[in-house]
C-alpha atoms as a PDB file:
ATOM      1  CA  UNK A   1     128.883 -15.896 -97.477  1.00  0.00           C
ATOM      2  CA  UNK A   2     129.885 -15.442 -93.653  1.00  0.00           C
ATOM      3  CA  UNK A   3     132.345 -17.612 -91.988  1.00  0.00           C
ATOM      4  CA  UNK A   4     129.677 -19.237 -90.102  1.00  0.00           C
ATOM      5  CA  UNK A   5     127.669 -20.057 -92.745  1.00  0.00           C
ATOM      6  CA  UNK A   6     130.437 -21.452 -94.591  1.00  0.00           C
ATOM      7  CA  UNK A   7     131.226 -23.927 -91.492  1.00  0.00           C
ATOM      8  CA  UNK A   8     127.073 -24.433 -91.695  1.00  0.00           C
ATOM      9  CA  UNK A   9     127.470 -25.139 -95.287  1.00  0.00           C
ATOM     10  CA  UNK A  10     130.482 -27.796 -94.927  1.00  0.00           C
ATOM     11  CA  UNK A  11     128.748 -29.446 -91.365  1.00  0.00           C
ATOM     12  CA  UNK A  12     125.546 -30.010 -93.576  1.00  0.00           C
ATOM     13  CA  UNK A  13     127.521 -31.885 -96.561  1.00  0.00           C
ATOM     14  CA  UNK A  14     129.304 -33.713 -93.977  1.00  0.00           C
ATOM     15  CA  UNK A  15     126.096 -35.152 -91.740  1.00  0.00           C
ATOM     16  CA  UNK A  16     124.194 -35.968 -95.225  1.00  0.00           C
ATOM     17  CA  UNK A  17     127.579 -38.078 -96.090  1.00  0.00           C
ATOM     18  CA  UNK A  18     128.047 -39.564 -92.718  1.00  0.00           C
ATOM     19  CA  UNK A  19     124.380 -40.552 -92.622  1.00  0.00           C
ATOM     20  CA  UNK A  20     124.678 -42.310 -96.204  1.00  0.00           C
ATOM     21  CA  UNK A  21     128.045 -44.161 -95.322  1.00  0.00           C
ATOM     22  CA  UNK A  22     128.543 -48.015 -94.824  1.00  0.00           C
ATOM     23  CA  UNK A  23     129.643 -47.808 -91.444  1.00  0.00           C
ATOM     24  CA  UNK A  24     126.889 -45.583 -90.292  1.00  0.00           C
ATOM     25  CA  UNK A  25     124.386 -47.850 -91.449  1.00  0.00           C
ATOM     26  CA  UNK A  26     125.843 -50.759 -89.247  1.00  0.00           C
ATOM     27  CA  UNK A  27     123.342 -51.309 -86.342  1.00  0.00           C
ATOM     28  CA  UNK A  28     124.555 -50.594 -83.071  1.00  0.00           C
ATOM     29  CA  UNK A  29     125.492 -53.412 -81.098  1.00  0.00           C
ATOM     30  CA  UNK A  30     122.958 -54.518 -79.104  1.00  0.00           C
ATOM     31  CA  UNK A  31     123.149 -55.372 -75.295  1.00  0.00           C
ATOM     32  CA  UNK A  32     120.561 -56.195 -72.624  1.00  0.00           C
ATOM     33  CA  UNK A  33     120.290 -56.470 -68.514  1.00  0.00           C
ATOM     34  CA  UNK A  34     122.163 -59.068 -67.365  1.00  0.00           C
ATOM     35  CA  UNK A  35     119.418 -60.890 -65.853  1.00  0.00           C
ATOM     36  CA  UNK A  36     117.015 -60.505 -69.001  1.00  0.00           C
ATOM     37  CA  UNK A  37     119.835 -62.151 -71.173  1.00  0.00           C
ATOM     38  CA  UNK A  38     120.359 -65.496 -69.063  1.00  0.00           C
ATOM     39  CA  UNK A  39     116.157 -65.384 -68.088  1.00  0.00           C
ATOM     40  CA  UNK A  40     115.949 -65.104 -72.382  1.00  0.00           C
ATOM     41  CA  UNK A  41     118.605 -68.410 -72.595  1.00  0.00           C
ATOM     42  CA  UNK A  42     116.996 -70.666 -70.184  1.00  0.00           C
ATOM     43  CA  UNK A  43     119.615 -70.004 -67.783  1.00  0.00           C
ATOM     44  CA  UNK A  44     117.426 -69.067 -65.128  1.00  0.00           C
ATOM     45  CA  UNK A  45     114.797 -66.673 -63.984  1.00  0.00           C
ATOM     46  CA  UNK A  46     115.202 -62.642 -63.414  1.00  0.00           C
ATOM     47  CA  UNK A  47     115.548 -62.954 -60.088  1.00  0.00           C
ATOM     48  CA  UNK A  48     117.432 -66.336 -59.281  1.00  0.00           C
ATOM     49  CA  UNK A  49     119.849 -63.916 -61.557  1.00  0.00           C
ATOM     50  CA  UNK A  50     119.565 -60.746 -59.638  1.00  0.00           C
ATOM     51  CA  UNK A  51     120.628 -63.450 -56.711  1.00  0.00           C
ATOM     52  CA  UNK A  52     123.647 -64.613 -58.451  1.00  0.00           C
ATOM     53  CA  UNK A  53     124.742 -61.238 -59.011  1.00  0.00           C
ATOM     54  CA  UNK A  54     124.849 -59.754 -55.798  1.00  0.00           C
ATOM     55  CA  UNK A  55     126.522 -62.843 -54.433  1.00  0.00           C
ATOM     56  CA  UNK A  56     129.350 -62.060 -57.245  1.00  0.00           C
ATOM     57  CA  UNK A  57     128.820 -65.184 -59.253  1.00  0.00           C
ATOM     58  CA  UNK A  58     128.552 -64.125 -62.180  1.00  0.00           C
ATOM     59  CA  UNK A  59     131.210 -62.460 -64.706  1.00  0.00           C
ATOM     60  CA  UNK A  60     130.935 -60.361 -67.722  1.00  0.00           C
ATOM     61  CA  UNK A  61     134.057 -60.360 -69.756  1.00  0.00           C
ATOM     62  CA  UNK A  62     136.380 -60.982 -66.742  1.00  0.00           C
ATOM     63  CA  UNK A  63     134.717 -58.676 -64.757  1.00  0.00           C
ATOM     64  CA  UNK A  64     132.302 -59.601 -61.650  1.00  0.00           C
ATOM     65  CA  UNK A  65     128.823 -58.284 -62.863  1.00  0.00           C
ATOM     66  CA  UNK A  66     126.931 -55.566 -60.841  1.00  0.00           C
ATOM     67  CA  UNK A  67     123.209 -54.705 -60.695  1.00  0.00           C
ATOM     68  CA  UNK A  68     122.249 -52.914 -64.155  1.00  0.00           C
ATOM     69  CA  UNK A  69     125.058 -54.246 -65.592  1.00  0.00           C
ATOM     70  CA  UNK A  70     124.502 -55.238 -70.009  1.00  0.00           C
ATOM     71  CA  UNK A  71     125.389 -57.723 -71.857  1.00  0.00           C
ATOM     72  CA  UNK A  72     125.637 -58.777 -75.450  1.00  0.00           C
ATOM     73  CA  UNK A  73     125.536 -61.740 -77.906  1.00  0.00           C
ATOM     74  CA  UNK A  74     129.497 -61.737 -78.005  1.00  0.00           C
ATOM     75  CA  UNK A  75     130.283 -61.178 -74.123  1.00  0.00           C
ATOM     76  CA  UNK A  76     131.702 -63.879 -72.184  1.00  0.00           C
ATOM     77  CA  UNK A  77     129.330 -64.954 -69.098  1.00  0.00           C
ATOM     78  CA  UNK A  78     130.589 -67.159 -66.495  1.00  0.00           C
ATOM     79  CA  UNK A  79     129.022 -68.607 -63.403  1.00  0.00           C
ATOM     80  CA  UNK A  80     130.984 -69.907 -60.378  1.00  0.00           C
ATOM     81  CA  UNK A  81     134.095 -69.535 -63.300  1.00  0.00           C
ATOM     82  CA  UNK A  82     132.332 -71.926 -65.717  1.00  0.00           C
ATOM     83  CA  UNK A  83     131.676 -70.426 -68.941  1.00  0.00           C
ATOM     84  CA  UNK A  84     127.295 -70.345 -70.249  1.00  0.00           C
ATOM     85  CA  UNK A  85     126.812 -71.449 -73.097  1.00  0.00           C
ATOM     86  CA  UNK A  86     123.745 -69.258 -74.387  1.00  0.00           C
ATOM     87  CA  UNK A  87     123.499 -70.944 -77.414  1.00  0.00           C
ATOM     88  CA  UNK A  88     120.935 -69.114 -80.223  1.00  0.00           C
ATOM     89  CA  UNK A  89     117.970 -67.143 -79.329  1.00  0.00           C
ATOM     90  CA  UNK A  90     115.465 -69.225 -77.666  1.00  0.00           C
ATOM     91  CA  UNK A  91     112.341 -70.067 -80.393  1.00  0.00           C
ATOM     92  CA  UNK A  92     109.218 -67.991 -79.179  1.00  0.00           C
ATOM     93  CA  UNK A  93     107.263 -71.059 -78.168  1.00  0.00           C
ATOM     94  CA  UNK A  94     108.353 -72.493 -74.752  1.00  0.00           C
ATOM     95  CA  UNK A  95     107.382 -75.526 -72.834  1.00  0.00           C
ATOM     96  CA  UNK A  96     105.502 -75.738 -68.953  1.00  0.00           C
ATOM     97  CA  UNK A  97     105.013 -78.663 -66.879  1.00  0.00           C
ATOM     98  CA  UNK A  98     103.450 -79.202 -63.092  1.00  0.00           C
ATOM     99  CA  UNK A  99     105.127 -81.322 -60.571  1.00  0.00           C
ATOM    100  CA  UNK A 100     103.431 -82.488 -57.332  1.00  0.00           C
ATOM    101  CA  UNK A 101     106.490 -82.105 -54.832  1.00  0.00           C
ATOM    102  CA  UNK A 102     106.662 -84.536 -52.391  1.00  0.00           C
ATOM    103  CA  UNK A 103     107.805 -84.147 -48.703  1.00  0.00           C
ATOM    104  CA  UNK A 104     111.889 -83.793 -48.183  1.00  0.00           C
ATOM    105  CA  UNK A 105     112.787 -82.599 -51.895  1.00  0.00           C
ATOM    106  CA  UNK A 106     114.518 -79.358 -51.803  1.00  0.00           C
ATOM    107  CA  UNK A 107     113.727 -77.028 -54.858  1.00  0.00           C
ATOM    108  CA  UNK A 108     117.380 -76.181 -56.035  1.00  0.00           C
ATOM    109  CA  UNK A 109     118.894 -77.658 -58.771  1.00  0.00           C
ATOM    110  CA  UNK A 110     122.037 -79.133 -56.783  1.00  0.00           C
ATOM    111  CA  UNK A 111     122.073 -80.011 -52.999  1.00  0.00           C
ATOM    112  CA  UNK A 112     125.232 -79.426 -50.970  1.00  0.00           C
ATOM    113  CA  UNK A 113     123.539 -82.081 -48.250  1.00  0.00           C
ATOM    114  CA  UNK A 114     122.781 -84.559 -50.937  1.00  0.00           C
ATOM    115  CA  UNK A 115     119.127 -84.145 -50.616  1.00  0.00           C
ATOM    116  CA  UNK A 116     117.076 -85.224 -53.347  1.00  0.00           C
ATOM    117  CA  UNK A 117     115.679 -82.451 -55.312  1.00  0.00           C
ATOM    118  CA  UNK A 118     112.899 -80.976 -57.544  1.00  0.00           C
ATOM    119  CA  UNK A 119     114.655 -81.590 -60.712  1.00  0.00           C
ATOM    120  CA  UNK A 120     115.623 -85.203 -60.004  1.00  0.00           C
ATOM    121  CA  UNK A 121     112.478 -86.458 -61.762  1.00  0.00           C
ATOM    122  CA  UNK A 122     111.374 -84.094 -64.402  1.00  0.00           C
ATOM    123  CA  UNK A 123     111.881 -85.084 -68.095  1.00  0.00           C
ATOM    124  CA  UNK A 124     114.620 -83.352 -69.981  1.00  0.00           C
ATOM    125  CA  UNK A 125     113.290 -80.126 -72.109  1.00  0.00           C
ATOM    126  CA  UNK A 126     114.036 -79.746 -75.888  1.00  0.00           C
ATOM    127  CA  UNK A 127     115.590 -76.957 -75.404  1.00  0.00           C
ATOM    128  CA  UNK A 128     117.406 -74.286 -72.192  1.00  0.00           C
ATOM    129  CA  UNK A 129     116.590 -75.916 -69.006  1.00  0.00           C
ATOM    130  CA  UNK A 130     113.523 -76.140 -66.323  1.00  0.00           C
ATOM    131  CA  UNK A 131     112.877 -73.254 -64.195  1.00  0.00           C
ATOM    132  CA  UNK A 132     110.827 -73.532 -60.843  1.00  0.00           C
ATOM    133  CA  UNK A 133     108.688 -70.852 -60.505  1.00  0.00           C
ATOM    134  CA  UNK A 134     108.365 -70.184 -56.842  1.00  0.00           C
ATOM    135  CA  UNK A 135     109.888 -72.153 -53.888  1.00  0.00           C
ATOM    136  CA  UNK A 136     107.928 -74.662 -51.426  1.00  0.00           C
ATOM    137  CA  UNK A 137     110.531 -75.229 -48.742  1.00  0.00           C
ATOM    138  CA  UNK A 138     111.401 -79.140 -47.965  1.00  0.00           C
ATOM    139  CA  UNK A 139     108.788 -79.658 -45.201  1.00  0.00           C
ATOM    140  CA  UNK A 140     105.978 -78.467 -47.931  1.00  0.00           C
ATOM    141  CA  UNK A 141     104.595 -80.479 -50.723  1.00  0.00           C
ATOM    142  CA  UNK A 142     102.087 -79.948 -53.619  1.00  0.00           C
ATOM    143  CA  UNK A 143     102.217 -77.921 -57.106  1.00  0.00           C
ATOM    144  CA  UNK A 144     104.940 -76.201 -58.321  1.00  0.00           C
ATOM    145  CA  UNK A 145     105.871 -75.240 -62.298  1.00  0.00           C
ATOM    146  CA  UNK A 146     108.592 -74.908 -64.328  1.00  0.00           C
ATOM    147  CA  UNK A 147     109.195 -73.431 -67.800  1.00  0.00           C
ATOM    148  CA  UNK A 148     111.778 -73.031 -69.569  1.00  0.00           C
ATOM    149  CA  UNK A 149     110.723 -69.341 -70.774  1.00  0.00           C
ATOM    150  CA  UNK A 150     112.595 -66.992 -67.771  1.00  0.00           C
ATOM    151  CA  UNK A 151     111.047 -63.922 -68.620  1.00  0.00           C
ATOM    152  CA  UNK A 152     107.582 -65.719 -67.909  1.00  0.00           C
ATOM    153  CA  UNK A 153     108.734 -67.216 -64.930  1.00  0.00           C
ATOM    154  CA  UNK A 154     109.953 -63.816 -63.302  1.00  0.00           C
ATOM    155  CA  UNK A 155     106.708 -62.775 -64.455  1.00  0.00           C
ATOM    156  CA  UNK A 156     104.535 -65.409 -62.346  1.00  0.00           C
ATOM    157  CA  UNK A 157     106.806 -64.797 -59.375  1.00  0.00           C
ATOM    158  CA  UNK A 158     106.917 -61.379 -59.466  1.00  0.00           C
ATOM    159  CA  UNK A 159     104.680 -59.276 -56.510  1.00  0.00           C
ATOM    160  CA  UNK A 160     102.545 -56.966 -59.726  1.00  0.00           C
ATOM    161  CA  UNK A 161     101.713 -60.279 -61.356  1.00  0.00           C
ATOM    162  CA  UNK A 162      99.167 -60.678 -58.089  1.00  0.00           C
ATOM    163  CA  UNK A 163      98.356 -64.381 -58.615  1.00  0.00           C
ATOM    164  CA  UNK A 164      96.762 -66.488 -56.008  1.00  0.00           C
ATOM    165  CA  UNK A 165      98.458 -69.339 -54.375  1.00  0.00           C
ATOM    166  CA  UNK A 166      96.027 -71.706 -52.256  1.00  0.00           C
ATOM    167  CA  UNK A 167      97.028 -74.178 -49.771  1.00  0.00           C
ATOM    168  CA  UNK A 168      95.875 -76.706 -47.525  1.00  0.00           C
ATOM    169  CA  UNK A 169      96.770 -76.409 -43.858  1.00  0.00           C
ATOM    170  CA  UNK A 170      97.083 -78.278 -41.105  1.00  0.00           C
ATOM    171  CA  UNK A 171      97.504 -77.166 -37.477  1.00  0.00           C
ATOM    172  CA  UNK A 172      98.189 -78.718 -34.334  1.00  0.00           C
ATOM    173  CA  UNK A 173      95.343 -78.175 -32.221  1.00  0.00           C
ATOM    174  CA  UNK A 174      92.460 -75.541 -32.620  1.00  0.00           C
ATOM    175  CA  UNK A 175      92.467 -71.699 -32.758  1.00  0.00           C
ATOM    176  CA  UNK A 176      90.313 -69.333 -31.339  1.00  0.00           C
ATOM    177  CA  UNK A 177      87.899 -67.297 -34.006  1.00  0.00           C
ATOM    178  CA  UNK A 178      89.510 -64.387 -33.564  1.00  0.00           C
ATOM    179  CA  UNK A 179      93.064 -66.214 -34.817  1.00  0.00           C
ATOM    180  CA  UNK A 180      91.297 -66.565 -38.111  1.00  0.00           C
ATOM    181  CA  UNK A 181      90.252 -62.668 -38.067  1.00  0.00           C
ATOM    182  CA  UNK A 182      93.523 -60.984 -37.204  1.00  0.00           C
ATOM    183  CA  UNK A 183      95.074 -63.267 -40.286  1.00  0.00           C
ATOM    184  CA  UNK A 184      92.869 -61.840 -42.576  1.00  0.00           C
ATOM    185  CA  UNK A 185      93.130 -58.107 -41.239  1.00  0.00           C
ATOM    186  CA  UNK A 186      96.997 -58.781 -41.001  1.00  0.00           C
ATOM    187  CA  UNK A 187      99.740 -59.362 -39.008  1.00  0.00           C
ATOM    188  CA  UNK A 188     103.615 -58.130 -39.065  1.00  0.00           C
ATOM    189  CA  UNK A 189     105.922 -60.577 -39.907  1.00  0.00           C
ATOM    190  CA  UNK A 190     109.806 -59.597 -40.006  1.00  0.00           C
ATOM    191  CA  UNK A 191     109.536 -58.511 -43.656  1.00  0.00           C
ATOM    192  CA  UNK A 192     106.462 -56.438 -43.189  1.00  0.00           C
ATOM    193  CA  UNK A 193     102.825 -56.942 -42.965  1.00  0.00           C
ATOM    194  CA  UNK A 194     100.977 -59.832 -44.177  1.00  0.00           C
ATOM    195  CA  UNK A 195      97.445 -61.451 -44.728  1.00  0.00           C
ATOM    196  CA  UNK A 196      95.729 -63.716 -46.432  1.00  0.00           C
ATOM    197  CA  UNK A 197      93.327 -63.010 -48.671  1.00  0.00           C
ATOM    198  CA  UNK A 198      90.693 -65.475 -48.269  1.00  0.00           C
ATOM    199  CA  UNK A 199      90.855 -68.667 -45.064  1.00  0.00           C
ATOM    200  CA  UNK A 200      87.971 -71.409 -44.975  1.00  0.00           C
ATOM    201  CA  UNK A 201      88.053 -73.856 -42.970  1.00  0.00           C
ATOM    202  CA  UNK A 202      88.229 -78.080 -44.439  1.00  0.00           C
ATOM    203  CA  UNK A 203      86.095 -80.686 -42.598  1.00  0.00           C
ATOM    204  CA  UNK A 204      88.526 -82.758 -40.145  1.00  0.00           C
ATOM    205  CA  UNK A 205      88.770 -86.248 -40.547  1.00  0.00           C
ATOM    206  CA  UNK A 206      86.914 -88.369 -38.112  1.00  0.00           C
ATOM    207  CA  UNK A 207      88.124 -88.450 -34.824  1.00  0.00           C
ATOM    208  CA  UNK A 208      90.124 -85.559 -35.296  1.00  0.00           C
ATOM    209  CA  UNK A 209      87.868 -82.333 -35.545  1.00  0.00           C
ATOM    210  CA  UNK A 210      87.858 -81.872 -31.408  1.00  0.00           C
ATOM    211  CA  UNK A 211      91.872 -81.929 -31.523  1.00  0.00           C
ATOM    212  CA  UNK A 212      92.636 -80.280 -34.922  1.00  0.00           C
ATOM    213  CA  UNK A 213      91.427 -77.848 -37.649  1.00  0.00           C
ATOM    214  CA  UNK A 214      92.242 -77.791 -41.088  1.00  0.00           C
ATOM    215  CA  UNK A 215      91.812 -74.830 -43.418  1.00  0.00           C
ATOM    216  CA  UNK A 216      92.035 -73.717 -47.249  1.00  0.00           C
ATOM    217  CA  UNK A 217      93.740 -70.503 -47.394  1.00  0.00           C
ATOM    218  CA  UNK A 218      94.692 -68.651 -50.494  1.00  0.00           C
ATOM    219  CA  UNK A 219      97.041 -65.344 -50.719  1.00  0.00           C
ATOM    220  CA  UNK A 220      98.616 -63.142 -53.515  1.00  0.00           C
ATOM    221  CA  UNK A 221     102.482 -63.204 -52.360  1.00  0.00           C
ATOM    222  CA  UNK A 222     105.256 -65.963 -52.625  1.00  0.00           C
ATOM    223  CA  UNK A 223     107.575 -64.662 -49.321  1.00  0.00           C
ATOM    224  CA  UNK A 224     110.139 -67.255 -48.325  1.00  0.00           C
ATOM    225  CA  UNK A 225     107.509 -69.874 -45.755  1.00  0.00           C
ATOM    226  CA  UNK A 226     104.985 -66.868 -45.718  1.00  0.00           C
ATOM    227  CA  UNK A 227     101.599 -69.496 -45.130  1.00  0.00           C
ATOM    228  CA  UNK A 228     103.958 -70.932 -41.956  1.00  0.00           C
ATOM    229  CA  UNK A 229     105.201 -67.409 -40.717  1.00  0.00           C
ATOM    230  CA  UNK A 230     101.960 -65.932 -40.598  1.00  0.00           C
ATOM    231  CA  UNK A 231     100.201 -68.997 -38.308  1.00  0.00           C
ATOM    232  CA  UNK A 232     103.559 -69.128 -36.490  1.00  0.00           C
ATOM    233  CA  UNK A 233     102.912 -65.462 -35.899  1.00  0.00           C
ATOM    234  CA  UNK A 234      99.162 -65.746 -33.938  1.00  0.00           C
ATOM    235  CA  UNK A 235     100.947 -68.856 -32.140  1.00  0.00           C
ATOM    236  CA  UNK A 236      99.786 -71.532 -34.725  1.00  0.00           C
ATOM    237  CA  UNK A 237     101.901 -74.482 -35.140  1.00  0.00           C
ATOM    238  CA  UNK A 238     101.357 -75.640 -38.669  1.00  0.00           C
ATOM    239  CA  UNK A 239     101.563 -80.196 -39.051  1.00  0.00           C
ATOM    240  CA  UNK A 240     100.979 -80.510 -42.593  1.00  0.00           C
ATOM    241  CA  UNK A 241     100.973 -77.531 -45.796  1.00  0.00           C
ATOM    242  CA  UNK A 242      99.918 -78.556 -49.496  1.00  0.00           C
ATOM    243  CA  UNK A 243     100.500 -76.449 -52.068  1.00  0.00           C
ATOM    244  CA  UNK A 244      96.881 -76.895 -54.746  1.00  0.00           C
ATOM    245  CA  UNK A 245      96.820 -74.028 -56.739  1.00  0.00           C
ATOM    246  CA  UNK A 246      99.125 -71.657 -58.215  1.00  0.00           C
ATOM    247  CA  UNK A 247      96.791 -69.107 -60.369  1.00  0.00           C
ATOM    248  CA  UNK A 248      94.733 -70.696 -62.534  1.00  0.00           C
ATOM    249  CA  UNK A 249      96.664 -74.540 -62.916  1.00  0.00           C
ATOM    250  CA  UNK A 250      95.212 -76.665 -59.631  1.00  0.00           C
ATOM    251  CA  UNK A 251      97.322 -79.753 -58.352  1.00  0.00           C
ATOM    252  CA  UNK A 252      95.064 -82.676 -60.006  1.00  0.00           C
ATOM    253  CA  UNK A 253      93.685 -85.020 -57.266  1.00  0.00           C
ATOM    254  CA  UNK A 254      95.175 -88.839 -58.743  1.00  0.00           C
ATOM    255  CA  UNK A 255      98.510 -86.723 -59.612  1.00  0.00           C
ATOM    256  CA  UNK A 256     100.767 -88.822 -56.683  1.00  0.00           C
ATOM    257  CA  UNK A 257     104.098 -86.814 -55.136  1.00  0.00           C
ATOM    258  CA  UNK A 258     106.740 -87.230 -57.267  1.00  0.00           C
ATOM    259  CA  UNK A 259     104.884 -87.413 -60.557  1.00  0.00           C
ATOM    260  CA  UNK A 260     104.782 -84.992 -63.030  1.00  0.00           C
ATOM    261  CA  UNK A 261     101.979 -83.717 -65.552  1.00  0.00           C
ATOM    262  CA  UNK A 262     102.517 -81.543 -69.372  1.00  0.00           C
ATOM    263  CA  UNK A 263      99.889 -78.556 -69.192  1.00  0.00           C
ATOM    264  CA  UNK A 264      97.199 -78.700 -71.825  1.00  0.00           C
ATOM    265  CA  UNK A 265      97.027 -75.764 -74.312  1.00  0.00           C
ATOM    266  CA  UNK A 266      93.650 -74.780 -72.020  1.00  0.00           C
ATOM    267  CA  UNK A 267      96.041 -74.379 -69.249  1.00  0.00           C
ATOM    268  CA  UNK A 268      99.239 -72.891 -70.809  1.00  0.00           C
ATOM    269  CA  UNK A 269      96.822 -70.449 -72.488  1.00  0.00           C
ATOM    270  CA  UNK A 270      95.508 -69.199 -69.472  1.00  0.00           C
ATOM    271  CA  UNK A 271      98.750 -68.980 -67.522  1.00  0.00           C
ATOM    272  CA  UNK A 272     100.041 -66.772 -69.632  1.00  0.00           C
ATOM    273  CA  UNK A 273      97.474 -64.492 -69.936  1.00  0.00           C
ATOM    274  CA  UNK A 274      97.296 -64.483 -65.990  1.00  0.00           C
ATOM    275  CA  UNK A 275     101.227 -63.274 -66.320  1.00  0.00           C
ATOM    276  CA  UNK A 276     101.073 -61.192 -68.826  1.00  0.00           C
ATOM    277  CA  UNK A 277     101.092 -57.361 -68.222  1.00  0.00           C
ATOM    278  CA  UNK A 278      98.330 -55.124 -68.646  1.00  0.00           C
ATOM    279  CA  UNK A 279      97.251 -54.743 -72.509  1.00  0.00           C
ATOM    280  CA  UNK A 280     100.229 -57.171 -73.312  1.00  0.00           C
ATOM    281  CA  UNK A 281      99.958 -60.024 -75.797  1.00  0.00           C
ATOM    282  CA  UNK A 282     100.781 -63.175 -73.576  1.00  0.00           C
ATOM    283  CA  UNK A 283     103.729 -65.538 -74.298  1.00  0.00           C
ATOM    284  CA  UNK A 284     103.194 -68.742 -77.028  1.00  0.00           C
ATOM    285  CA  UNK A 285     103.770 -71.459 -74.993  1.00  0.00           C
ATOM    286  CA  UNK A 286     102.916 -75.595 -75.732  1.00  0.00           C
ATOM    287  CA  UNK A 287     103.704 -78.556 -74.267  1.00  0.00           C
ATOM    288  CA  UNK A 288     107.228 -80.069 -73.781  1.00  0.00           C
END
């Protein structure tokens, strides 16, 4: 036998040993993205994470946390220098609720002006913690949701997802026709081009009709005060914007601001589907 097949010979014996030995049967430890760890635990969604990291918020093991940056079940995650607790995997089934948000709540969790906010009111979950999906700024009101399940609230957020938000508006004064056409072919707005997808316009209440309009408009995008950029942006001043749909949940008529509603299993079952990937099996979800 050569020398080289001799070293064959004793690398073979040594990989069938190493393969059948305790410590190579160990699994490997297993770490995730940053973001998809704390969206997992409730802690928030992908990208209110993605946020925290590239304001250096957030620490892994000492360390401030970058983009791509893993994590496992044994690292140390602080935020603002106070430690998460993670706590055990989150149970498959997660909980959703709508909230009609009234006029001058902010949606953050804390407010450094004292503001009230869009937590204030909402019942406590079983488990993690509420997560807003989407942003109406504190001039807006109408339906926004929360789950506690992050990876399905960066999924209803994020731009691929493609699902409709509708709102009611009202301007100040009346636009020409062709206002209503650009909108719809698009304008540019200072974070690119924009449009809605679909404007019809809402009977005016009496007395009002010759001095303002009112429209339903509906659009596939959740940019910061897009609805108000893009009528600020044909030289629209919007009076009045309601949020009444977000994909397939509507704001119910007798919900009043500051109340909030459970979804039904009709509902839950049909948000999820609308956020689920292509040929994916949607999230379990129930009522909290």
């Amino acid at each position: 036998m050569t020398c080289a097949a001799t070293r064959y010979t004793r690398a073979s014996k040594y990989a069938a040993v190493l393969r059948h030995s305790p410590i190579a049967q160990l699994p490997a430890p297993m770490t995730v993205r940053l973001q998809k760890r704390l969206a997992a635990a409730g802690i928030g969604s992908r990208r209110q994470v993605e946020e925290w990291i590239v304001q250096g918020r957030l620490t892994v093991a000492g360390r401030t946390a970058k983009l791509g940056d893993r994590a496992g079940p044994g690292d140390e995650i602080r935020l603002d220098g106070r430690r998460l607790d993670l706590g055990p995997p989150q149970p498959a089934v997660s909980h959703a609720l709508l909230y009609h948000k009234p006029v001058g709540e902010v949606t953050t969790r804390r407010d450094p002006q004292g503001r009230p906010t869009v937590f204030d009111r909402l019942p406590p979950p079983e488990h993690g913690r509420w997560i807003v999906v989407g942003r109406l700024d504190v001039s807006t009101s109408g339906l926004l949701l929360f789950t506690t399940d992050g990876e399905l609230a960066h999924r209803l957020m994020h731009p691929s997802s493609r699902i409709e938000r509708e709102y009611l508006v009202r301007l100040r004064g009346r636009p020409a026709p062709d206002i209503v056409r650009r909108l719809l072919r698009g304008v540019s707005l200072e974070d690119g081009p924009a449009a809605f997808d679909r404007i019809s316009e809402e009977p005016a209440p009496e007395g009002e009709a010759a001095r303002n309009a009112s429209y339903r408009v509906v659009l596939h995008e959740g940019r910061n005060r897009e609805v108000r950029r893009l009528w600020e942006a044909v030289g629209c001043e919007v009076s009045r914007l309601l949020r009444i749909r977000y994909g397939p949940v509507e704001l119910p008529r007798e919900l009043r601001p500051g109340a909030w509603r459970l979804l039904d299993e009709r509902l839950i079952a049909r948000l999820a589907a609308a956020a689920a990937p292509p040929g994916a099996q949607a999230p379990a979800l129930r009522p909290a």
